[in-house]
C-alpha atoms as a PDB file:
ATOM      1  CA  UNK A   1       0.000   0.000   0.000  1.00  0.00           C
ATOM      2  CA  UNK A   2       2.774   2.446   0.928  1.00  0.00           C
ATOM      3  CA  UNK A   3       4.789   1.657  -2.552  1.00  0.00           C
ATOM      4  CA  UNK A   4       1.560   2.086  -4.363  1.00  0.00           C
ATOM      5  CA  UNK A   5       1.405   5.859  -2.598  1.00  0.00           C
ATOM      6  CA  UNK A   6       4.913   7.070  -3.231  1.00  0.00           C
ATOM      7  CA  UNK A   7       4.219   6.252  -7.058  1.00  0.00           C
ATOM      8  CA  UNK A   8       1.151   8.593  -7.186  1.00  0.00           C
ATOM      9  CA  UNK A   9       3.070  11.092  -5.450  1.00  0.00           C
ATOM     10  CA  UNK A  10       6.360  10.985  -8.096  1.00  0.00           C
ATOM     11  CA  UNK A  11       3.603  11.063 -11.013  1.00  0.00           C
ATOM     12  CA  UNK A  12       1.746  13.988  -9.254  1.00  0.00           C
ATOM     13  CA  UNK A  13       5.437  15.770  -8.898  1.00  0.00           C
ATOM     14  CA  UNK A  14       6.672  15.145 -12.331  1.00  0.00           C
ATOM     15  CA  UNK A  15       3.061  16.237 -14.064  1.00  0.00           C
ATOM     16  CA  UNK A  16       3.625  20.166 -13.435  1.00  0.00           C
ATOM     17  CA  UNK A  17       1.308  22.695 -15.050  1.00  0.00           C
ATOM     18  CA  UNK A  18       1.834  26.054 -16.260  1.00  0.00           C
ATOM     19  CA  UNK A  19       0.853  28.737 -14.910  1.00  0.00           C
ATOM     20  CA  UNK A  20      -0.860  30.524 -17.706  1.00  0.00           C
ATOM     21  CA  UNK A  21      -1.846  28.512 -21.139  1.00  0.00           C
ATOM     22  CA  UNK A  22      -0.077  29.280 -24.194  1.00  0.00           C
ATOM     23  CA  UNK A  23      -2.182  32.264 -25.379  1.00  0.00           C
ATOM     24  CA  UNK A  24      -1.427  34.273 -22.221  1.00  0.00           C
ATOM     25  CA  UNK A  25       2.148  33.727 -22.618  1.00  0.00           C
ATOM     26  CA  UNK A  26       1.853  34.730 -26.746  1.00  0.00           C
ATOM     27  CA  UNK A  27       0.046  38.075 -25.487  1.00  0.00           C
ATOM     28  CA  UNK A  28       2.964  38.783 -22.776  1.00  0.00           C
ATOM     29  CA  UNK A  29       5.966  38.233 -25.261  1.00  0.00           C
ATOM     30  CA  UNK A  30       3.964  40.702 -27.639  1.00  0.00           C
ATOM     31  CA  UNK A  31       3.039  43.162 -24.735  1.00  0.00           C
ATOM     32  CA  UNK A  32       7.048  43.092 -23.718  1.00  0.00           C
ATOM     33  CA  UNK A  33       8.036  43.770 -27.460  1.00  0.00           C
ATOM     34  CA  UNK A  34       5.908  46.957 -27.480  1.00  0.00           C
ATOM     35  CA  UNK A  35       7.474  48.288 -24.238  1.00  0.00           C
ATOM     36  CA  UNK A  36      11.371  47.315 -25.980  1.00  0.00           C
ATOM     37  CA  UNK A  37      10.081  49.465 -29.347  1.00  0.00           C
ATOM     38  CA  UNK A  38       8.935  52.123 -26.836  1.00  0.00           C
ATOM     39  CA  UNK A  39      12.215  52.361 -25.265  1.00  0.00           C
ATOM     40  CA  UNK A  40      13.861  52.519 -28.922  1.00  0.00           C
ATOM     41  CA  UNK A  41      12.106  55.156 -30.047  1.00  0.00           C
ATOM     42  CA  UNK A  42      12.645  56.785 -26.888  1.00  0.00           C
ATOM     43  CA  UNK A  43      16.196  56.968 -27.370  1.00  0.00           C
ATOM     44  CA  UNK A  44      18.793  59.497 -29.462  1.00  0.00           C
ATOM     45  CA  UNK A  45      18.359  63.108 -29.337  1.00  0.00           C
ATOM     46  CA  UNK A  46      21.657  63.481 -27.631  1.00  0.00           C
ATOM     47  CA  UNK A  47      24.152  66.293 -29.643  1.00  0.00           C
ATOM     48  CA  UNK A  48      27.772  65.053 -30.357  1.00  0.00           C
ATOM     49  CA  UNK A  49      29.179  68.228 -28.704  1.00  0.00           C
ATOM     50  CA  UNK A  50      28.339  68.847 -24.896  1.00  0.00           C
ATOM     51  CA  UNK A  51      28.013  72.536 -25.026  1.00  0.00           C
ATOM     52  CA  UNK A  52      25.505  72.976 -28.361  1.00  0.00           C
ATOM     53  CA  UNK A  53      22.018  72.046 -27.020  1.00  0.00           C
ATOM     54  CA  UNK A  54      20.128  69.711 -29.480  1.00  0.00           C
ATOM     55  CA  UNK A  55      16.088  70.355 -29.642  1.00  0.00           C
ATOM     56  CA  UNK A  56      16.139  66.703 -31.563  1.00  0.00           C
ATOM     57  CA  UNK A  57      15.200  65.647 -27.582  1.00  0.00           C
ATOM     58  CA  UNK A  58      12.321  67.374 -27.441  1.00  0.00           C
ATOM     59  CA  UNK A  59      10.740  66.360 -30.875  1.00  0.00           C
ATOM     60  CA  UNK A  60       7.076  64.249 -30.702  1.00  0.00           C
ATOM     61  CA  UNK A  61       8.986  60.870 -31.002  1.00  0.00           C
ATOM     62  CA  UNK A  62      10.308  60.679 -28.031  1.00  0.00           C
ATOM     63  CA  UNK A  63       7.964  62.866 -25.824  1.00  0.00           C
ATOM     64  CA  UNK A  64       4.603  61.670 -26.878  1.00  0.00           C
ATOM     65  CA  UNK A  65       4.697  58.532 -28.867  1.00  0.00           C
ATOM     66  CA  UNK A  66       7.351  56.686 -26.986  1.00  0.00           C
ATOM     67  CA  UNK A  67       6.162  56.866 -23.595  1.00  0.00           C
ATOM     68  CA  UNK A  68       2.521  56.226 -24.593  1.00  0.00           C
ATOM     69  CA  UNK A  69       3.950  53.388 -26.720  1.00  0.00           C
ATOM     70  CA  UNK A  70       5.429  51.743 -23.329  1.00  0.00           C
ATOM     71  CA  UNK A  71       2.220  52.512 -21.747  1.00  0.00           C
ATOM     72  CA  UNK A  72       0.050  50.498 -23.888  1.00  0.00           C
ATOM     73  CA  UNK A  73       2.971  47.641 -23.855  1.00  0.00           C
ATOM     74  CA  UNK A  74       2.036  47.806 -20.282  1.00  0.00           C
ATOM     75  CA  UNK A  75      -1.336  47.784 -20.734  1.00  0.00           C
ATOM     76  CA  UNK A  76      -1.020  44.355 -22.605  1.00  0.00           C
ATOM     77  CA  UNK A  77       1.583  42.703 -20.586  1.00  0.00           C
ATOM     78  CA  UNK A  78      -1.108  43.756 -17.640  1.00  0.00           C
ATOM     79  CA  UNK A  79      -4.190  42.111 -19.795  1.00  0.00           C
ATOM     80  CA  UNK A  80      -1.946  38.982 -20.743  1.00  0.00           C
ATOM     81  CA  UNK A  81      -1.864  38.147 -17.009  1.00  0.00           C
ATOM     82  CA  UNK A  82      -5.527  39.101 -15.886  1.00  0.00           C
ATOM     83  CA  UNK A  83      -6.715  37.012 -18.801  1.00  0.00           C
ATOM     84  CA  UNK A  84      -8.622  33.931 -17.469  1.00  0.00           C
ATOM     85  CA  UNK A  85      -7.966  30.311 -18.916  1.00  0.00           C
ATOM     86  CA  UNK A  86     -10.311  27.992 -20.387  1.00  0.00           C
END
């Protein structure tokens, strides 16, 4: 009886599930590619010389779309995980 228990338990041990099914893990990777593009386009701007001032930092890129581009990617990554399984 006591072999027949310590079986079950090894088979119970080695059968591990996921914690989220494939779609929610799909939706994540594409929520945490958004937030990396976000990032990219939030980056340059910068002038080569330290004392001209470069107004390339303060174009639309980088103050409006990029941070509401990492805000959405948030926004998925955030729905990927609330997302209930079948």
């Amino acid at each position: 009886m006591k072999n027949n228990n310590k079986e079950e338990q090894q088979v119970q041990v080695q059968k591990q599930e996921f914690l989220f099914d494939g779609i929610n893990y799909k939706i994540l990777l594409i929520g945490i590619a958004v937030i990396a593009i976000g990032f990219i386009l939030m980056s340059g701007g910068g002038s080569k010389d330290p004392n001209v001032f470069n107004e390339d930092i303060f174009n639309f890129r980088r103050i409006r779309l990029a941070p509401t581009t990492v805000l959405i990617g948030f926004g998925i990554t955030i729905y990927s995980i609330f997302k209930k399984s079948k």
